[in-house]
Each structure stands twice: as C-alpha cells, then as structure tokens.
PDB file of N, CA and C in Angstrom:
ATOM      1  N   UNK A   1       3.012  22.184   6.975  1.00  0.00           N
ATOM      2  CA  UNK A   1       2.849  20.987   6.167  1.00  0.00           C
ATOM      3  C   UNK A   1       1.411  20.951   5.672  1.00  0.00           C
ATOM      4  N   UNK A   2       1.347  20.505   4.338  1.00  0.00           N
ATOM      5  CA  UNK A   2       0.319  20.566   4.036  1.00  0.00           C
ATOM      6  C   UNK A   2      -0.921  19.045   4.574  1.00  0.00           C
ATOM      7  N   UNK A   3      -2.333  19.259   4.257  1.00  0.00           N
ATOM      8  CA  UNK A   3      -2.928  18.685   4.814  1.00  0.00           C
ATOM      9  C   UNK A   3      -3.098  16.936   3.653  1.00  0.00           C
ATOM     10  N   UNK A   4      -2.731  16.958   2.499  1.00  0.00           N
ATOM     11  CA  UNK A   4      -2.446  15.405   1.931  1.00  0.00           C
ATOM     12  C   UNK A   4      -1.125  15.313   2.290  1.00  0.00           C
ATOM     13  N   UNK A   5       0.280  15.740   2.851  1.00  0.00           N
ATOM     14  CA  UNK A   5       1.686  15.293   3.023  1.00  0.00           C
ATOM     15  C   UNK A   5       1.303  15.201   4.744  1.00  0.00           C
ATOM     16  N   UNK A   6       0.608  15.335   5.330  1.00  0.00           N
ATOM     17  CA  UNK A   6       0.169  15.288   6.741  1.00  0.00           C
ATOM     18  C   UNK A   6      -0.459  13.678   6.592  1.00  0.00           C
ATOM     19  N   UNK A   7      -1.476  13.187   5.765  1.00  0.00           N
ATOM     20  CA  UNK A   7      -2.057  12.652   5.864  1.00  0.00           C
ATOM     21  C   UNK A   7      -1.816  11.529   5.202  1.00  0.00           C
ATOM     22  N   UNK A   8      -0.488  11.631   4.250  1.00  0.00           N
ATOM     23  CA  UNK A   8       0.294  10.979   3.873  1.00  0.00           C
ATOM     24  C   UNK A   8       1.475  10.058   5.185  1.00  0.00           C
ATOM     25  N   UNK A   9       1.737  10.816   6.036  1.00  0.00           N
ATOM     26  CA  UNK A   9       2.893  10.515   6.647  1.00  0.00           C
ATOM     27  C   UNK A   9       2.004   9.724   7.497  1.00  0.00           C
ATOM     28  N   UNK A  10       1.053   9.928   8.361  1.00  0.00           N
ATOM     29  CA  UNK A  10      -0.323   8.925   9.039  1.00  0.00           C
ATOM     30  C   UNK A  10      -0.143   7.252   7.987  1.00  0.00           C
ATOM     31  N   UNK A  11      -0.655   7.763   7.012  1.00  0.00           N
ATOM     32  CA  UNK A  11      -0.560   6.603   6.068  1.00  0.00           C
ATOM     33  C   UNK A  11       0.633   5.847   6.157  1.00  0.00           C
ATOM     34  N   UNK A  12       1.926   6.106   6.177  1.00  0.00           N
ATOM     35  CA  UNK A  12       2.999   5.674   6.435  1.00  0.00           C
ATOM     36  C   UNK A  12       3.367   4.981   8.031  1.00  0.00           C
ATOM     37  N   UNK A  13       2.396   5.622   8.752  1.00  0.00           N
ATOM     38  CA  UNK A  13       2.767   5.026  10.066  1.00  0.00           C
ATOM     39  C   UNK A  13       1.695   3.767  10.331  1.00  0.00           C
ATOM     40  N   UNK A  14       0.599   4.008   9.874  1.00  0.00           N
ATOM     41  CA  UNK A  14      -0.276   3.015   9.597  1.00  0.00           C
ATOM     42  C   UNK A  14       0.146   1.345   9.321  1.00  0.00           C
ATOM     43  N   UNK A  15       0.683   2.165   8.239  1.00  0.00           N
ATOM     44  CA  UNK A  15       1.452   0.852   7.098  1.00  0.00           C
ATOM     45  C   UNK A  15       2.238   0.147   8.268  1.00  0.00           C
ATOM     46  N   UNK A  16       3.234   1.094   8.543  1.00  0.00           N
ATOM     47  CA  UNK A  16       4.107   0.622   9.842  1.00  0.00           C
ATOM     48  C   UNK A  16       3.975  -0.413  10.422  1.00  0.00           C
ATOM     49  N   UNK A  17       2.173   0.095  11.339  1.00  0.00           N
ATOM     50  CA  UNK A  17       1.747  -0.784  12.535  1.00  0.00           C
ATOM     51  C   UNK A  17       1.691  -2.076  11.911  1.00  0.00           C
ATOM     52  N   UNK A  18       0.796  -1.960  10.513  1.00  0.00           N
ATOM     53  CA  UNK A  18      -0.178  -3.346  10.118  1.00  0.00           C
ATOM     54  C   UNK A  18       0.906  -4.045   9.978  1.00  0.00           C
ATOM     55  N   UNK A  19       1.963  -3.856   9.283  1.00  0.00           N
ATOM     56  CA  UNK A  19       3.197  -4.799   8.886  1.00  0.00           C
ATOM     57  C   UNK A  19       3.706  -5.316  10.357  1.00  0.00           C
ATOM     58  N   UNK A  20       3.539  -5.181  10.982  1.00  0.00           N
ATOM     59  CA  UNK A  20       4.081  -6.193  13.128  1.00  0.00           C
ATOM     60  C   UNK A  20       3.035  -6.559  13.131  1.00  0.00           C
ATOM     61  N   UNK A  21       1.802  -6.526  12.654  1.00  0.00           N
ATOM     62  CA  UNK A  21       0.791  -7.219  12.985  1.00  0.00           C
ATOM     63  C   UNK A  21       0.851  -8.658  12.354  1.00  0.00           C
ATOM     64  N   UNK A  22       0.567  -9.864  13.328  1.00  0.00           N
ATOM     65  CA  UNK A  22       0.485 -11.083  12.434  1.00  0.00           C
ATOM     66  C   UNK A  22      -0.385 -11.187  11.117  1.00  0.00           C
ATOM     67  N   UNK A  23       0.316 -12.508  10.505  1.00  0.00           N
ATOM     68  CA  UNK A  23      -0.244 -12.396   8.919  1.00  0.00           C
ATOM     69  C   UNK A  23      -2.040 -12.259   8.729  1.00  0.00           C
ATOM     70  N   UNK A  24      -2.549 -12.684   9.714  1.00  0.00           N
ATOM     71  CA  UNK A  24      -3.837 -13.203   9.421  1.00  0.00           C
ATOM     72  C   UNK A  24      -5.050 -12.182  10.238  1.00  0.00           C
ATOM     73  N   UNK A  25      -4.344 -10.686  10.695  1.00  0.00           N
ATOM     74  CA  UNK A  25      -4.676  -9.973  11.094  1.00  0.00           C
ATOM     75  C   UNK A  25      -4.402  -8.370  10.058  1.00  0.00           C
ATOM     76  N   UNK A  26      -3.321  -9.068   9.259  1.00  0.00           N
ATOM     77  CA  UNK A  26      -3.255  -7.619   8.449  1.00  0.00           C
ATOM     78  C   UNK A  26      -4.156  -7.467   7.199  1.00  0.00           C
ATOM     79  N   UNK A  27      -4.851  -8.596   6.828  1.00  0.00           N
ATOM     80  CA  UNK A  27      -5.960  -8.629   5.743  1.00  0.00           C
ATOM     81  C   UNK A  27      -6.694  -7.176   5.525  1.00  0.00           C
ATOM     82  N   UNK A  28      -7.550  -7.223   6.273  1.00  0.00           N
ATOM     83  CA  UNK A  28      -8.258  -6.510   6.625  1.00  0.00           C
ATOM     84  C   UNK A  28      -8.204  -4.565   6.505  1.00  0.00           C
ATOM     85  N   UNK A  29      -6.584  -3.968   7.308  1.00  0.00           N
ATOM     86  CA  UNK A  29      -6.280  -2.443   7.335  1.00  0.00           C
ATOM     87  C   UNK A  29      -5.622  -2.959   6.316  1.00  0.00           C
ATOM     88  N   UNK A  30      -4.763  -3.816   5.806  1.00  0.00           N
ATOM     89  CA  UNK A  30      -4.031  -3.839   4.481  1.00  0.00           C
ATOM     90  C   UNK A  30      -4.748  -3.224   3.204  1.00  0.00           C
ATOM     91  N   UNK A  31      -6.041  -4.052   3.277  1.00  0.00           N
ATOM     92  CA  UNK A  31      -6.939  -3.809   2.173  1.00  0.00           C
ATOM     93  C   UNK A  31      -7.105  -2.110   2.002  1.00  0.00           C
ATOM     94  N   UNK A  32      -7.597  -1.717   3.182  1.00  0.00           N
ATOM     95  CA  UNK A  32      -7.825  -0.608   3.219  1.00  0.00           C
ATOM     96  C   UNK A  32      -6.543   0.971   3.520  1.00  0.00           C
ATOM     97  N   UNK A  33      -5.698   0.394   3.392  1.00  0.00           N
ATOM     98  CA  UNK A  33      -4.498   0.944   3.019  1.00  0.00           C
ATOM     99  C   UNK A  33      -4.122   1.021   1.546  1.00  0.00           C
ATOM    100  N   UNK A  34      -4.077  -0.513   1.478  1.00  0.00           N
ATOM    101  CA  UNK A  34      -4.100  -0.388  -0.711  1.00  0.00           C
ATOM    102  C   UNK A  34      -4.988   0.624  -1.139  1.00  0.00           C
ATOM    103  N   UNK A  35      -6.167   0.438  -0.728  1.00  0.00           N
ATOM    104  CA  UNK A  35      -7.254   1.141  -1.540  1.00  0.00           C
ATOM    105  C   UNK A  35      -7.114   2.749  -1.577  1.00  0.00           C
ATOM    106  N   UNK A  36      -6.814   3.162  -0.302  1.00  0.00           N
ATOM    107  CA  UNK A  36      -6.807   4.517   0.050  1.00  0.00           C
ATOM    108  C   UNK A  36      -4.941   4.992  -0.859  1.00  0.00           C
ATOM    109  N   UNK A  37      -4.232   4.321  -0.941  1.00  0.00           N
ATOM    110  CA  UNK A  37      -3.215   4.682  -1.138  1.00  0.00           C
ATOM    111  C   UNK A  37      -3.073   5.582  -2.531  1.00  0.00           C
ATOM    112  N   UNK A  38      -3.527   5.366  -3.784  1.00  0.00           N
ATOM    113  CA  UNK A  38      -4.035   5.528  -5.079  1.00  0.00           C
ATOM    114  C   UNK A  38      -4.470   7.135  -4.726  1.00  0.00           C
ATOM    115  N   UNK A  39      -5.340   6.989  -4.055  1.00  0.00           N
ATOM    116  CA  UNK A  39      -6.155   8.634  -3.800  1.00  0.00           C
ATOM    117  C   UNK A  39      -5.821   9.240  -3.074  1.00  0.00           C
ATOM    118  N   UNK A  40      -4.893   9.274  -1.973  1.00  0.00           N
ATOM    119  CA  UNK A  40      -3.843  10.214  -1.223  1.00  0.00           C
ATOM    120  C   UNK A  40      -2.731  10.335  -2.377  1.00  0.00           C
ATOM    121  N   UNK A  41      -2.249   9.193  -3.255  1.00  0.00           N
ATOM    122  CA  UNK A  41      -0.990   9.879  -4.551  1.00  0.00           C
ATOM    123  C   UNK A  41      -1.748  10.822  -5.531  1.00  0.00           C
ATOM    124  N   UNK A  42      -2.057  10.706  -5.697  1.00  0.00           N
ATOM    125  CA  UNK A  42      -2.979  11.433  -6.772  1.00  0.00           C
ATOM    126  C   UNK A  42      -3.683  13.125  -6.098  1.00  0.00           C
ATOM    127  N   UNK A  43      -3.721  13.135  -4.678  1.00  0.00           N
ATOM    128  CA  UNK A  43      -4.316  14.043  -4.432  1.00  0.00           C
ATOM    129  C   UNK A  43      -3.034  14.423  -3.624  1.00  0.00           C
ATOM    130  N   UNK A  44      -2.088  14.372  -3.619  1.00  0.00           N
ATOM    131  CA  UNK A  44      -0.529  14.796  -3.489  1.00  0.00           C
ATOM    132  C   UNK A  44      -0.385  15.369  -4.511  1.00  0.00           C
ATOM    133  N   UNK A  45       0.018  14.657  -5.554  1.00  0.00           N
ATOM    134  CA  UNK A  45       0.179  15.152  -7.037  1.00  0.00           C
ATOM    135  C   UNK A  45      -0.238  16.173  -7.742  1.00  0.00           C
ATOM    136  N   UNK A  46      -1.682  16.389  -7.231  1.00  0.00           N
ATOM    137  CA  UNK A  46      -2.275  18.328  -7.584  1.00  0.00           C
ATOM    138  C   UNK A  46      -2.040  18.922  -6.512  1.00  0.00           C
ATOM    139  N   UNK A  47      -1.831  18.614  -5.039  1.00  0.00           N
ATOM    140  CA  UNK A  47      -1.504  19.828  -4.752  1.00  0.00           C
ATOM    141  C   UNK A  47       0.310  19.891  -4.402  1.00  0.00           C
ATOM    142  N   UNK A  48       0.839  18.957  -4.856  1.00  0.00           N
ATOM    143  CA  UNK A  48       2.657  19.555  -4.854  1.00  0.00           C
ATOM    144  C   UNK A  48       3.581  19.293  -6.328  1.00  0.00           C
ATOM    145  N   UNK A  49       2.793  18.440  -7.468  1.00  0.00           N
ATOM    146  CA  UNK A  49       3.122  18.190  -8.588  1.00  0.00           C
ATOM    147  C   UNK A  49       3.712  16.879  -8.504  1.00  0.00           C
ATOM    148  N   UNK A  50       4.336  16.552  -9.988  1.00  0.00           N
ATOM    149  CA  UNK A  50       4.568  14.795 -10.283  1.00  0.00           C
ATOM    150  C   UNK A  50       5.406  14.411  -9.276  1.00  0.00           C
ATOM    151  N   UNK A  51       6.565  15.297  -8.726  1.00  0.00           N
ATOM    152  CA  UNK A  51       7.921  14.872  -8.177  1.00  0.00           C
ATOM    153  C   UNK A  51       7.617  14.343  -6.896  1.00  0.00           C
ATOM    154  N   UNK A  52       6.665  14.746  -6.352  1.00  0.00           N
ATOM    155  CA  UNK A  52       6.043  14.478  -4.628  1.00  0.00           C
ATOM    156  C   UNK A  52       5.030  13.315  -5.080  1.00  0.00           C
ATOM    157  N   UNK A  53       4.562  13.273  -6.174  1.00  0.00           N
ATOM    158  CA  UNK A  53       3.814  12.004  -6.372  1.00  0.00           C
ATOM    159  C   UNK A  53       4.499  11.084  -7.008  1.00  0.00           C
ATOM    160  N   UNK A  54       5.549  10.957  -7.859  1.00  0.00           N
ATOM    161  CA  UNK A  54       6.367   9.684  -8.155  1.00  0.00           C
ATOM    162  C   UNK A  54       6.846   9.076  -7.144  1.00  0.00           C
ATOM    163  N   UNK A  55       7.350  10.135  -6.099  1.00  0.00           N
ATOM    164  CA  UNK A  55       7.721   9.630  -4.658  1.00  0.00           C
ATOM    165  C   UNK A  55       7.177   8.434  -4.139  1.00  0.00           C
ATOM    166  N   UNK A  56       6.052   9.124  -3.999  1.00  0.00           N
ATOM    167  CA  UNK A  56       4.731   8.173  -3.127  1.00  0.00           C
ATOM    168  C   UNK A  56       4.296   6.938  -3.752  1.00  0.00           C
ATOM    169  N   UNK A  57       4.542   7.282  -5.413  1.00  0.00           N
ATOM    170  CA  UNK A  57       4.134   5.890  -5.975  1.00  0.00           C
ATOM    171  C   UNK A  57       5.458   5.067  -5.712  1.00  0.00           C
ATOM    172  N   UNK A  58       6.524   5.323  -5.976  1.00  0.00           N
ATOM    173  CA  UNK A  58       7.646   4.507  -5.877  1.00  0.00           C
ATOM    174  C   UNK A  58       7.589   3.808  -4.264  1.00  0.00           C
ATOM    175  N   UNK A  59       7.349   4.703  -2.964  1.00  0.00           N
ATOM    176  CA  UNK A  59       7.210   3.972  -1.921  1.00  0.00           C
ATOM    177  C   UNK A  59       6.392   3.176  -1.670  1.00  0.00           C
ATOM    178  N   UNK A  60       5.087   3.127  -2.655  1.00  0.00           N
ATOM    179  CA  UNK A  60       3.584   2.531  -2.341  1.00  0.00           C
ATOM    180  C   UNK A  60       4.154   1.238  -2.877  1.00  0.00           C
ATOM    181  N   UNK A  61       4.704   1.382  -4.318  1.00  0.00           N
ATOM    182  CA  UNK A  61       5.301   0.177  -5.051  1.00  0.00           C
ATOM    183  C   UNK A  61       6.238  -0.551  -3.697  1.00  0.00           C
ATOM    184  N   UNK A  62       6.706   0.155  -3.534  1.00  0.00           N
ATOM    185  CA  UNK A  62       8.156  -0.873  -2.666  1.00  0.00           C
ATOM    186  C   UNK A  62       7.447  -1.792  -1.344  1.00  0.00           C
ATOM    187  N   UNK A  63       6.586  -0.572  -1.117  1.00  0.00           N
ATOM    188  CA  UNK A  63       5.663  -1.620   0.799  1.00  0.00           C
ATOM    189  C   UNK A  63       4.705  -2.679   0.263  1.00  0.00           C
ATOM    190  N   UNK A  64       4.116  -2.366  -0.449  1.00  0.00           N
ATOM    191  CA  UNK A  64       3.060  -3.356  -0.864  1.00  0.00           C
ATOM    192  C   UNK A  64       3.215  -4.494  -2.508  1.00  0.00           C
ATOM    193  N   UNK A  65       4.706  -4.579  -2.796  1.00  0.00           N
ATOM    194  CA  UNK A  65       4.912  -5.357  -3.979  1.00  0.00           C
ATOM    195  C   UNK A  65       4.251  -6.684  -4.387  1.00  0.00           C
ATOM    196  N   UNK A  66       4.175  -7.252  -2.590  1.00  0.00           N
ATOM    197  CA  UNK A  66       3.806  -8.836  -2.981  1.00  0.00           C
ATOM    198  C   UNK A  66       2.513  -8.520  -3.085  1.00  0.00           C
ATOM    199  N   UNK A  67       1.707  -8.078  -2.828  1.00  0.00           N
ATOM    200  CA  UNK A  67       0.172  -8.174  -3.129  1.00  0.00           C
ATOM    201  C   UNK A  67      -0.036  -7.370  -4.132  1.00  0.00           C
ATOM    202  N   UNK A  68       0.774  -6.672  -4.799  1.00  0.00           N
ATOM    203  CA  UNK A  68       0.346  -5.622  -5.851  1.00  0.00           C
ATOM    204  C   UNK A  68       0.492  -7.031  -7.182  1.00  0.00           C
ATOM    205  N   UNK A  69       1.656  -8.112  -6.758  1.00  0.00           N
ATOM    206  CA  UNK A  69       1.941  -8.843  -7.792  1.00  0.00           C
ATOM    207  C   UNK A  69       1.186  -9.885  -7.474  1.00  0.00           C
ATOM    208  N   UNK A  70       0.355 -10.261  -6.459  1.00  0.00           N
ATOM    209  CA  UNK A  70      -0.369 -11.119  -6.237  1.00  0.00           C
ATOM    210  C   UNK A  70      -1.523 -11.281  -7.320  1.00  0.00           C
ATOM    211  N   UNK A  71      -2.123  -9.569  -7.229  1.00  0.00           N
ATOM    212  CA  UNK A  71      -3.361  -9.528  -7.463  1.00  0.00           C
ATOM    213  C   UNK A  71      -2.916  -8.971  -9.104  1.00  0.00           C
ATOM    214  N   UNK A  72      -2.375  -9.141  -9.550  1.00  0.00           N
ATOM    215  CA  UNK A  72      -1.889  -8.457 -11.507  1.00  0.00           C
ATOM    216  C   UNK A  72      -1.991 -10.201 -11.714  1.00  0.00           C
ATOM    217  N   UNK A  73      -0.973 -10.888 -10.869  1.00  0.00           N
ATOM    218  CA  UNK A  73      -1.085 -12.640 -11.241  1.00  0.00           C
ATOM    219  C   UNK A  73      -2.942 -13.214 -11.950  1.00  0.00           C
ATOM    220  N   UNK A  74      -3.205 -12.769 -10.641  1.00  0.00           N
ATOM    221  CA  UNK A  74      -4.915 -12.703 -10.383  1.00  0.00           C
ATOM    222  C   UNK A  74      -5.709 -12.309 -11.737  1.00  0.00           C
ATOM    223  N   UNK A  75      -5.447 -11.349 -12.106  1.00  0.00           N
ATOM    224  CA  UNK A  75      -6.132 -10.488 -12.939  1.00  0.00           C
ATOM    225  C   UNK A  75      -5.768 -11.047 -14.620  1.00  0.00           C
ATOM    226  N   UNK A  76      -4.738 -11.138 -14.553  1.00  0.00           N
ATOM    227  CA  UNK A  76      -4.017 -11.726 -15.912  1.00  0.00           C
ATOM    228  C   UNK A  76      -4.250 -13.219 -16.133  1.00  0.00           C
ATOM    229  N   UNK A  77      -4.900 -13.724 -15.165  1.00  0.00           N
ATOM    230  CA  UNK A  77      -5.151 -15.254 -15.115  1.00  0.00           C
ATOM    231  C   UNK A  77      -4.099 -16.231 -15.177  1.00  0.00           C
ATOM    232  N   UNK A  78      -2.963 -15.749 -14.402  1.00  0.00           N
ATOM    233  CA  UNK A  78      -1.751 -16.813 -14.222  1.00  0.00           C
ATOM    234  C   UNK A  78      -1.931 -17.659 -13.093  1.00  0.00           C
ATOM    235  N   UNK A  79      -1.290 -18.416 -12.558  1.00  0.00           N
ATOM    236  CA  UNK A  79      -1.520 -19.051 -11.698  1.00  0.00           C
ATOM    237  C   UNK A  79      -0.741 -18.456 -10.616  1.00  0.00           C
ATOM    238  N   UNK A  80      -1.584 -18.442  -9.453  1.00  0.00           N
ATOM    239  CA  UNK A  80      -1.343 -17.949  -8.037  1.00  0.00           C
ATOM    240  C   UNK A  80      -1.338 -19.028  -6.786  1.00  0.00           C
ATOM    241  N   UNK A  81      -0.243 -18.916  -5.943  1.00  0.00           N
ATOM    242  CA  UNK A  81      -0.255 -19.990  -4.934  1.00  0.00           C
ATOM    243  C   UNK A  81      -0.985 -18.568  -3.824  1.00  0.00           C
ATOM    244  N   UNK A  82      -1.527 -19.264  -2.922  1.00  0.00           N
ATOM    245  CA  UNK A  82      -1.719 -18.399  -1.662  1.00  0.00           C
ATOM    246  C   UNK A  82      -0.531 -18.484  -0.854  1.00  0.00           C
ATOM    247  N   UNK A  83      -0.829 -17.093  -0.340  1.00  0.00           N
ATOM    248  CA  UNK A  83       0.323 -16.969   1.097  1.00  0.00           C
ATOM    249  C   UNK A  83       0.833 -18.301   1.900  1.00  0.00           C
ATOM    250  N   UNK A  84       2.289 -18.801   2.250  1.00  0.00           N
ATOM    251  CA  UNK A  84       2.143 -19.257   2.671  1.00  0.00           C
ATOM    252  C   UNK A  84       2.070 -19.173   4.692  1.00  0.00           C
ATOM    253  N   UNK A  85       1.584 -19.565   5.371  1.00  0.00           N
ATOM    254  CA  UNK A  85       1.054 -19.639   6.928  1.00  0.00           C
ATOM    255  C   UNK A  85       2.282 -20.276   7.430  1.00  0.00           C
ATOM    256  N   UNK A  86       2.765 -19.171   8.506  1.00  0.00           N
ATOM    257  CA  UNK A  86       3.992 -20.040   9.455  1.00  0.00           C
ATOM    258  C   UNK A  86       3.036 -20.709  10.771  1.00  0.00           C
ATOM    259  N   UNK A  87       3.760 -21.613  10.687  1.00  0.00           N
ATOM    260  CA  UNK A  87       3.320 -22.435  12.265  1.00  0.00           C
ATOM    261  C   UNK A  87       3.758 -21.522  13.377  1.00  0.00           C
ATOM    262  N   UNK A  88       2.357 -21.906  14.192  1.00  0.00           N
ATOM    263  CA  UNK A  88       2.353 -20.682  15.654  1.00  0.00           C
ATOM    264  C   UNK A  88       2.698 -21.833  16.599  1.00  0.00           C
TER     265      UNK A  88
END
C-alpha cells in the first residue's frame, strides 16, 4: 500500500474517533481534519490518478457535509444559525 492510501485510511479512522467524541470536543481535530483532508486528496490524485481521488472527495463530501455547508453559508453571506447544543 502506498504511503498517501496508508495515510489516507489513518485519516479515516481519525475521522472515526472525533465523530464519538462529544460536540464541544470535536472543534478542534475536526478543524484539523478539514484542513488536512484537501492535501491528502490531491496528493492521492498524483500518485494513483482522478478515480482514487474522486473517491476521497466524494467520501470527504459525505463525512463532513454539515460544516462544509456551514462554512459556503458563511462565506456567501447567508444567514447561519449555530450548532444546536443537546442538554447533558
């Protein structure tokens, strides 16, 4: 296996953990999961071509939708409610 589909599948287990993690604890590796996610597809993509990277974008799209549409809301200047907080 190569060393971005290695480091890809890490990424995937990552994702895993943060998502059981309560809401107000996943801020934080979330962020840094989004961020990193972009540059592990892309560096998939030269070394196995588009088909292994549409993949990855289509799964990146599917785990992280609500904040991908959070932050386009954000950007486009629509109006955004924040998350809402369950009672502990």
């Amino acid at each position: 296996m190569s060393l971005p589909l290695l480091i890809g599948a890490l990424w995937v287990l990552a994702s895993a953990i943060v998502a059981l993690l309560p809401m107000r604890h996943q801020y934080a590796p979330g962020i840094c999961l989004l961020i990193a996610a972009p540059v592990l597809i892309v560096w998939i993509g030269a070394e196995h071509g588009w088909v292994p990277a549409a993949f990855g974008l289509f799964a990146f799209l599917s785990m992280f939708r609500r904040p991908l549409i959070y932050f386009a809301k954000k950007a486009l200047g629509h109006p955004v409610s924040p998350p809402l907080e369950r009672p502990e």
